[in-house]
C-alpha atoms as a PDB file:
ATOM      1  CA  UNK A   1      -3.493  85.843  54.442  1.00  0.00           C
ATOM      2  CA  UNK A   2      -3.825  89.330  52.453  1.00  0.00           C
ATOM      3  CA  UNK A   3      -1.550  90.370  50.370  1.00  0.00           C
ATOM      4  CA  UNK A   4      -0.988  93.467  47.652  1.00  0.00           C
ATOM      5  CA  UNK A   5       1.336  93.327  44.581  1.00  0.00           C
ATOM      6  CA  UNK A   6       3.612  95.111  42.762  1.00  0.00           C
ATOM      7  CA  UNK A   7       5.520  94.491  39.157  1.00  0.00           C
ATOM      8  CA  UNK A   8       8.722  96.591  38.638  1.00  0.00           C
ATOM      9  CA  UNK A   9       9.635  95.232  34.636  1.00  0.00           C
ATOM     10  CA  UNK A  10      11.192  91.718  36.059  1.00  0.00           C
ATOM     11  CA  UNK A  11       9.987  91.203  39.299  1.00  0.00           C
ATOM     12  CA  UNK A  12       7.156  91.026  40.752  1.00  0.00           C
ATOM     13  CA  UNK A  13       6.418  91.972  44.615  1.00  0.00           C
ATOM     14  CA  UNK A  14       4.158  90.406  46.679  1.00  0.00           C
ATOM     15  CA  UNK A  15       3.636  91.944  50.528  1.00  0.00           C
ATOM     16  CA  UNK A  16       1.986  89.564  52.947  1.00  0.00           C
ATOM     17  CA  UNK A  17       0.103  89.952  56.009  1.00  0.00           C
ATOM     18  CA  UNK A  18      -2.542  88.402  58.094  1.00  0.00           C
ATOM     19  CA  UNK A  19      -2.194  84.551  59.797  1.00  0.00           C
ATOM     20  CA  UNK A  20      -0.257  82.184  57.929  1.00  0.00           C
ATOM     21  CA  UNK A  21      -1.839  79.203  56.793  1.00  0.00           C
ATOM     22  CA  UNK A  22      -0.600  76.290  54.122  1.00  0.00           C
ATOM     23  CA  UNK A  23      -3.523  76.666  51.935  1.00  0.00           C
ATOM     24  CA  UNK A  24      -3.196  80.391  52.071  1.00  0.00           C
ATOM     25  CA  UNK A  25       0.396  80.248  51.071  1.00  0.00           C
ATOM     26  CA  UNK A  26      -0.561  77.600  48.349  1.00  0.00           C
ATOM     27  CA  UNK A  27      -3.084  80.164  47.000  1.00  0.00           C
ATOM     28  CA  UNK A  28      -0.663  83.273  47.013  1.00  0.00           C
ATOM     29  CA  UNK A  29       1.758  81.261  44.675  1.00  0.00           C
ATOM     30  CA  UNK A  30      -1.492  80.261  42.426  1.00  0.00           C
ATOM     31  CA  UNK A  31      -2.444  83.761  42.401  1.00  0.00           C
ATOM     32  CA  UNK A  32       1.465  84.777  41.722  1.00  0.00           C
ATOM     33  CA  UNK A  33       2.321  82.791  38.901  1.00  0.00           C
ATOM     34  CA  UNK A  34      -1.344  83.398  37.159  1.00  0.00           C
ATOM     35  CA  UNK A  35       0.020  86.899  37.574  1.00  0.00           C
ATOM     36  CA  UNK A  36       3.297  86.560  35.949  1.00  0.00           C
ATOM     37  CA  UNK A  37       1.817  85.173  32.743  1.00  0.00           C
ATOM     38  CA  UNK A  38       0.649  88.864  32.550  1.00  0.00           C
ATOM     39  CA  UNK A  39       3.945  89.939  32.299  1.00  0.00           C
ATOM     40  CA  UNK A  40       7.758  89.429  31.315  1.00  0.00           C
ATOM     41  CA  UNK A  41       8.706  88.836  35.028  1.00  0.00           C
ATOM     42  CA  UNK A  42      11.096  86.233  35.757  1.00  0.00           C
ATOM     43  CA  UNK A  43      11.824  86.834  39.393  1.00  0.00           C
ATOM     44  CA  UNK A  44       9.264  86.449  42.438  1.00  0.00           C
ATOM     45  CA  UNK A  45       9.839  88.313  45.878  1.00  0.00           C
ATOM     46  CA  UNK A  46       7.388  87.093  48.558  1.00  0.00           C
ATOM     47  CA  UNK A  47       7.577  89.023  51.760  1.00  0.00           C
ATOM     48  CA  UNK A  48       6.049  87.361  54.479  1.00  0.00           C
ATOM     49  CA  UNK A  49       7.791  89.241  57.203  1.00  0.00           C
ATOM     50  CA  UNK A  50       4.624  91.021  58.531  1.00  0.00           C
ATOM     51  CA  UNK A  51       3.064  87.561  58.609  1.00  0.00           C
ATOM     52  CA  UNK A  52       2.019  86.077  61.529  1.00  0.00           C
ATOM     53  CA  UNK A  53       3.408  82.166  62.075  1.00  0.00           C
ATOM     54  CA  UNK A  54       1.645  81.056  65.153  1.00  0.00           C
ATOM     55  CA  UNK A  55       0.020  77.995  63.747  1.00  0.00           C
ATOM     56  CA  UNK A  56       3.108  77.188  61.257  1.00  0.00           C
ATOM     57  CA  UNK A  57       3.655  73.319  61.526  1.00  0.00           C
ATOM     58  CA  UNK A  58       7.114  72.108  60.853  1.00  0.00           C
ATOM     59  CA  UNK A  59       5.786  69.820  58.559  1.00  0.00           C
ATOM     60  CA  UNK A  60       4.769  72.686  56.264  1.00  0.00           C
ATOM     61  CA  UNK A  61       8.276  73.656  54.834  1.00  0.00           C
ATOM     62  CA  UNK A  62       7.996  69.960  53.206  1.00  0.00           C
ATOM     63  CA  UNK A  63       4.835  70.431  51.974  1.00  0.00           C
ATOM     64  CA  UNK A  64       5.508  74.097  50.285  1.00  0.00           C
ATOM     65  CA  UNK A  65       9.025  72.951  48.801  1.00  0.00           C
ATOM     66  CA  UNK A  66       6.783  70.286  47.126  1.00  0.00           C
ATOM     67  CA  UNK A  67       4.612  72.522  46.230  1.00  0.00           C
ATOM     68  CA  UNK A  68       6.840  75.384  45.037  1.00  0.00           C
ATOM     69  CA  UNK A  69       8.682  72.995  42.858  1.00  0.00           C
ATOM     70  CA  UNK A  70       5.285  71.210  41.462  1.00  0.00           C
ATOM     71  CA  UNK A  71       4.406  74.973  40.473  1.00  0.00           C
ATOM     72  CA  UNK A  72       7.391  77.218  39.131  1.00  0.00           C
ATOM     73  CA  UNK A  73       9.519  76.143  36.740  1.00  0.00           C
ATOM     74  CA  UNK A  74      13.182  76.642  36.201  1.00  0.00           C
ATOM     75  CA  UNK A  75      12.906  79.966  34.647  1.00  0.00           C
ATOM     76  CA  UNK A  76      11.555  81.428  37.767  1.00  0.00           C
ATOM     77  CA  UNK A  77      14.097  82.677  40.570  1.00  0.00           C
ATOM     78  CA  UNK A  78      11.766  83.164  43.938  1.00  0.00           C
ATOM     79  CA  UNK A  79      12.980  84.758  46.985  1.00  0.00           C
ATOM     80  CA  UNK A  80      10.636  84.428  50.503  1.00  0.00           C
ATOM     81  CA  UNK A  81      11.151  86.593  53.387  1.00  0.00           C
ATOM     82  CA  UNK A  82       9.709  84.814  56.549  1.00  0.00           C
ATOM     83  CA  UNK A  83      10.381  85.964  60.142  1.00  0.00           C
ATOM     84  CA  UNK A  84      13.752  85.617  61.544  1.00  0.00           C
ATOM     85  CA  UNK A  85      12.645  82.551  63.963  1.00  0.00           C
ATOM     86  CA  UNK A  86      10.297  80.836  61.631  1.00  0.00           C
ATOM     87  CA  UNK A  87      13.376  80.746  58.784  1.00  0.00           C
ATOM     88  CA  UNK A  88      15.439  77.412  57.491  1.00  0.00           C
ATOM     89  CA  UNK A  89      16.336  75.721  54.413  1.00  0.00           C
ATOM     90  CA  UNK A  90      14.603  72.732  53.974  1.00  0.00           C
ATOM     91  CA  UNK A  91      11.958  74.554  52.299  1.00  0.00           C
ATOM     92  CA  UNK A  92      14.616  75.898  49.864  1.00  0.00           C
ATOM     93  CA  UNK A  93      16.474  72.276  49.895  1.00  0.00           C
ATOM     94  CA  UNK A  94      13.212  70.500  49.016  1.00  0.00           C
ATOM     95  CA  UNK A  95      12.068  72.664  46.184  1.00  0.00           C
ATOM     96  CA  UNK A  96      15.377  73.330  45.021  1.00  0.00           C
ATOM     97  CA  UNK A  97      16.184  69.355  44.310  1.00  0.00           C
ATOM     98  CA  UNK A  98      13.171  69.255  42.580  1.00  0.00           C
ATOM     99  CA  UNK A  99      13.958  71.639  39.445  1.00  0.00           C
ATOM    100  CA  UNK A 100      12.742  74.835  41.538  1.00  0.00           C
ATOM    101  CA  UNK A 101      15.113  77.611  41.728  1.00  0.00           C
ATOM    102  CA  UNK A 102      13.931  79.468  45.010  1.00  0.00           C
ATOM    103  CA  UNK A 103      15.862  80.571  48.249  1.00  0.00           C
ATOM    104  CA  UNK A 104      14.765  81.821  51.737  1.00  0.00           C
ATOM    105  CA  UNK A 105      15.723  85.350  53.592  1.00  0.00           C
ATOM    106  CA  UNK A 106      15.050  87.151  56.906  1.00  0.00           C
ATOM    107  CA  UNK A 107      15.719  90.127  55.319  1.00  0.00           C
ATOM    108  CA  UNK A 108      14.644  92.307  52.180  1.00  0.00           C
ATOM    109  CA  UNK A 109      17.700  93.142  51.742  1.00  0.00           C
ATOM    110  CA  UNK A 110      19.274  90.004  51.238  1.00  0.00           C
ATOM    111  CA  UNK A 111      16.698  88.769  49.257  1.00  0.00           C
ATOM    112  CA  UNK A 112      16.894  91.536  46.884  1.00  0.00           C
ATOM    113  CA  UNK A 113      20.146  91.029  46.041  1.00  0.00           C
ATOM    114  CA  UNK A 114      20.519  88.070  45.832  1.00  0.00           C
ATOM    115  CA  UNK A 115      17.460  88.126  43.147  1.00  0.00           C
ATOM    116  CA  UNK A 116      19.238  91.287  41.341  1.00  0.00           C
ATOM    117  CA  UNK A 117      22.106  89.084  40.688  1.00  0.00           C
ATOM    118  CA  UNK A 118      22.220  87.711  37.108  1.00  0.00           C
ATOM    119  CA  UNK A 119      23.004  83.924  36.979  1.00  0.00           C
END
């Protein structure tokens, strides 16, 4: 996985690409939150859209909610775009019961506005 980044004053952007893997996706949010301690972002926008899922395991939407939660705290609101097929919420369920604050989009769109809102 590849990705570039941009930080707009409270979020930061991060567009994926390349062949999904776990441990890549594990190492994108290592690399995003070392990131954020650079700046005053609270919000997160991963865009995996132009990612390719072919070896995505079911399984793995447990093991990033775990993760996800294990590694942002509450302060953080996280929005991940992932391919229309490929999208559900346990990822968002799991991380979410564990103190995470993070939800799951098809669309950029979506996902923008729904981390533009102020809660």
């Amino acid at each position: 996985m590849e990705w570039t980044s941009n930080y707009n004053g409270n979020c930061l952007a991060f567009n994926v690409s390349g062949e999904y893997s776990l441990n890549g996706l594990k190492t994108l949010i290592n690399a995003a939150i070392k990131k954020r301690k650079k700046t005053t972002a609270e919000k997160l926008l991963f865009d995996l859209s132009k990612t390719s899922f072919k070896h995505f395991v079911e399984t793995d939407r447990y093991d990033i909610g775990t993760f996800v939660a294990n590694s942002f705290t509450n302060e953080i609101q996280a929005a991940f775009i992932i391919p229309k097929g490929y999208r559900n919420n346990l990822m968002d369920y799991i991380a979410n019961k564990r103190g995470a604050y993070v939800k799951t989009f098809d669309k950029v769109e979506s996902a923008e506005k729904w981390l533009l809102h102020d809660y």
